[in-house]
N, C-alpha and C. Protein backbone atom coordinates (compact mmCIF):
# COMPACT_ATOMS: atom_id res chain seq x y z
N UNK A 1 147.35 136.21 122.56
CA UNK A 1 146.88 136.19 121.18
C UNK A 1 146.33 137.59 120.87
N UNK A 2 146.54 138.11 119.44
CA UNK A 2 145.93 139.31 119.25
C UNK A 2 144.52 139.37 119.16
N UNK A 3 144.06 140.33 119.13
CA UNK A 3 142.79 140.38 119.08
C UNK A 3 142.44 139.99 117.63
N UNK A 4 142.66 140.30 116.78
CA UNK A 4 142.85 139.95 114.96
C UNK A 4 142.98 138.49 115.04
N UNK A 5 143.45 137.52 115.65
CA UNK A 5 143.89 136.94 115.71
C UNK A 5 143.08 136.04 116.28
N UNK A 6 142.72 136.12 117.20
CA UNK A 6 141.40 136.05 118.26
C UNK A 6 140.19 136.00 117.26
N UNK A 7 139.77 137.27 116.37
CA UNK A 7 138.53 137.33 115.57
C UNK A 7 138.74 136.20 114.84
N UNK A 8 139.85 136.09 113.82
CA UNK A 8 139.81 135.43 113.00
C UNK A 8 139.45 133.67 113.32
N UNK A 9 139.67 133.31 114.32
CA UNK A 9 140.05 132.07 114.57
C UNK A 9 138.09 131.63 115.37
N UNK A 10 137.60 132.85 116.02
CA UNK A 10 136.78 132.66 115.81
C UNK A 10 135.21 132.33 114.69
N UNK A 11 136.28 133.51 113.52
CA UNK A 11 135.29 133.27 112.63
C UNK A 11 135.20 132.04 111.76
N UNK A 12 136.63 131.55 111.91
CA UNK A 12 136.96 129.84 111.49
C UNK A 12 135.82 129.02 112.18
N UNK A 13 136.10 129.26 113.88
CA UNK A 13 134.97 128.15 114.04
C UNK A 13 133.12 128.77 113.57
N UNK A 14 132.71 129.38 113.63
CA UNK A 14 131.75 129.89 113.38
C UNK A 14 131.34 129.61 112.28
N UNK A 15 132.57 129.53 111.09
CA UNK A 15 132.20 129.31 109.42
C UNK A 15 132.17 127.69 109.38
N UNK A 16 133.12 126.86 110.56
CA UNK A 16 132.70 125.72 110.68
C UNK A 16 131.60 125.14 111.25
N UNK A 17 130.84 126.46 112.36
CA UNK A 17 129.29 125.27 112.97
C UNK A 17 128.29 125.58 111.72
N UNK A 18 128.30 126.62 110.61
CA UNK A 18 127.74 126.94 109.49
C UNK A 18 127.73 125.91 108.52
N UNK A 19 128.79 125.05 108.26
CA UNK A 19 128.87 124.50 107.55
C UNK A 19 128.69 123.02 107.83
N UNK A 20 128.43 122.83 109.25
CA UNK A 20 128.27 121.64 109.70
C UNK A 20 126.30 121.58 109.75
N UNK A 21 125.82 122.86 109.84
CA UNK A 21 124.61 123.37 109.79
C UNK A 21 123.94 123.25 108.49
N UNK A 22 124.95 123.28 107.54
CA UNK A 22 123.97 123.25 106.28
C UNK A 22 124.25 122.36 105.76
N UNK A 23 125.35 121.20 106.26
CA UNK A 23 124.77 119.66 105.88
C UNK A 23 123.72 119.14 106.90
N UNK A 24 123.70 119.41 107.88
CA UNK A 24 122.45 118.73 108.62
C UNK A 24 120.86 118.84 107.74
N UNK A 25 121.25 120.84 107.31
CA UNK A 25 119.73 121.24 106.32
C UNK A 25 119.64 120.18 105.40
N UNK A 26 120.45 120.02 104.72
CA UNK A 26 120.75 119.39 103.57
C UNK A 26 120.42 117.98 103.94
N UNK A 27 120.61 117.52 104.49
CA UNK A 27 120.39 116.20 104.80
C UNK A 27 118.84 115.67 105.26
N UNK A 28 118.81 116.93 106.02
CA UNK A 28 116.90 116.95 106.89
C UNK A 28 116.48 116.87 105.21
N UNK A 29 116.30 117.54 104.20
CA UNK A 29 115.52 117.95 103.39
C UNK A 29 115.70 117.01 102.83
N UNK A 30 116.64 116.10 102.29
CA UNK A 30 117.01 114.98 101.71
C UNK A 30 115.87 113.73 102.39
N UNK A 31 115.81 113.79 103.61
CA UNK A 31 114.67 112.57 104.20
C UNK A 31 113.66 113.51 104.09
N UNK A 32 113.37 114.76 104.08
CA UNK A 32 111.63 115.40 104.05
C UNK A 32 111.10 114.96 102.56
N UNK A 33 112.60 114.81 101.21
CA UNK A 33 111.81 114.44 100.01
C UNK A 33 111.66 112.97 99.88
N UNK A 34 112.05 112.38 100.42
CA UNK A 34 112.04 111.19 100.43
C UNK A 34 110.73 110.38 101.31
N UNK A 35 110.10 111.39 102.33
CA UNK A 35 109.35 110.94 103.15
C UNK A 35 107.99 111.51 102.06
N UNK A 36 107.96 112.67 101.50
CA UNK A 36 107.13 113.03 100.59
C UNK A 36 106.85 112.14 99.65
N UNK A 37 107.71 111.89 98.66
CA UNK A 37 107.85 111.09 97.69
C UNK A 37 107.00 109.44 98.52
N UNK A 38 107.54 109.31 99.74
CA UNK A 38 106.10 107.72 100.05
C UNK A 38 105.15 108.33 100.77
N UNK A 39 104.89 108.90 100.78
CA UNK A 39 103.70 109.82 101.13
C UNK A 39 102.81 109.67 99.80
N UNK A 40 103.40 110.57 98.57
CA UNK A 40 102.49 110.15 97.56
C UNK A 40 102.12 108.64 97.13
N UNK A 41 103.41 108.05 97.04
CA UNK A 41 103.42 106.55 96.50
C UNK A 41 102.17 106.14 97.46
N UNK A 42 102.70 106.25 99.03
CA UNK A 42 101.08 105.33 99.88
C UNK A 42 99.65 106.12 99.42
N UNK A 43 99.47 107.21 99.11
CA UNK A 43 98.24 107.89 98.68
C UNK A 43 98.13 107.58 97.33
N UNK A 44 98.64 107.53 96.70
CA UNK A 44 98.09 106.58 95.02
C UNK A 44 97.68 105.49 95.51
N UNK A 45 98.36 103.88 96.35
CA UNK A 45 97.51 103.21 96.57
C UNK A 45 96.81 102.96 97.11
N UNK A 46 96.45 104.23 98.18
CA UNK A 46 95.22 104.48 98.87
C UNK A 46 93.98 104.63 97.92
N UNK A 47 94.01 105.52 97.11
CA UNK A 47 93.43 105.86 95.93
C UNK A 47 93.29 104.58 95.09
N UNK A 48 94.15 103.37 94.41
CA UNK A 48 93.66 102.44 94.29
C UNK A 48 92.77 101.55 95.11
N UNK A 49 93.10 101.78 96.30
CA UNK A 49 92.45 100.44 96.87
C UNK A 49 90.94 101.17 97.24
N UNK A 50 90.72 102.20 96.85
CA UNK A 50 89.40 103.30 97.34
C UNK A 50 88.43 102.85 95.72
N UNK A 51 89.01 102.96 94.66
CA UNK A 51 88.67 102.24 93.62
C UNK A 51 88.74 101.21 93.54
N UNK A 52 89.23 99.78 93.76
CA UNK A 52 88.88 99.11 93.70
C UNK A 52 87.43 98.45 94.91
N UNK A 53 88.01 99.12 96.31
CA UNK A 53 85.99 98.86 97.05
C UNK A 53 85.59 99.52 96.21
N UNK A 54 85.16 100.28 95.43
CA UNK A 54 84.15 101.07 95.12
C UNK A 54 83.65 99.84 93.93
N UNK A 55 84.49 99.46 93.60
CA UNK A 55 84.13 98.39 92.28
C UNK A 55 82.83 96.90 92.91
N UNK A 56 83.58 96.57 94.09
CA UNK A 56 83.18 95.80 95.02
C UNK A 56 81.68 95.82 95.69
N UNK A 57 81.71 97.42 96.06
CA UNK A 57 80.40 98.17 96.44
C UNK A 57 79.91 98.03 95.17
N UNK A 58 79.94 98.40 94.13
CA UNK A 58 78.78 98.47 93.10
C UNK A 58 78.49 97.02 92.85
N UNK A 59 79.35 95.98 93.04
CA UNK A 59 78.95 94.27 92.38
C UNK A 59 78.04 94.03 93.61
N UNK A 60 78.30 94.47 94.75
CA UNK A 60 77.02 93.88 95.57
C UNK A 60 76.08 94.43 95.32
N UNK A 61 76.01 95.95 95.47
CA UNK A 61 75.17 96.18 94.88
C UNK A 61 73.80 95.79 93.88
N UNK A 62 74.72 95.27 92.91
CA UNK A 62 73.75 94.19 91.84
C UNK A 62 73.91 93.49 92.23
N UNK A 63 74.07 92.34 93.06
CA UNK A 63 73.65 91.40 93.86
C UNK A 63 72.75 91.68 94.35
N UNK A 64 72.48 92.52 95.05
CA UNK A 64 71.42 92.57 96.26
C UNK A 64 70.32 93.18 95.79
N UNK A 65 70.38 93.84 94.18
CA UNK A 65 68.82 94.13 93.83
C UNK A 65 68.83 93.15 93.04
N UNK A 66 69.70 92.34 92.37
CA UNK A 66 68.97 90.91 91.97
C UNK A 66 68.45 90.04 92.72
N UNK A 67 69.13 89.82 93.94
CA UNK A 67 68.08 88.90 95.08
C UNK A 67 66.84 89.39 95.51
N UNK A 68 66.79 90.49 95.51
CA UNK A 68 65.34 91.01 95.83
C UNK A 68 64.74 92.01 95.25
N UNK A 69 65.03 91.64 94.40
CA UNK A 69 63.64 92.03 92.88
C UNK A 69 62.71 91.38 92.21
């Protein structure tokens, strides 16, 4: 085989582990937004459920200085 010949066929496979490389990127980043995206979703209802004890904490609250006042 020529050497030209030789390069070229290398640079075939090379342009193919590239391209097999930037669907993998593509794909990683595809589950990193997706893992983000419930990342926020579980931290909003973290954030609800942090407001709603807090609601909880304040009703005992008045409970417990109405029992002993």
């Amino acid at each position: 085989m020529s050497e030209g010949a030789e390069l070229m066929r290398e640079g075939a496979e090379l342009m193919r582990e590239g391209a097999k490389l930037m669907r993998e990127e593509a794909e990683l980043m595809s589950e990193g937004a997706k893992l983000m995206r419930d990342g926020a979703e579980f931290m909003s209802e973290g954030v609800e459920l942090m407001r709603e004890g807090a609601k909880l904490m304040n009703k005992r609250a008045e409970f417990m200085s109405v029992c002993f006042s």
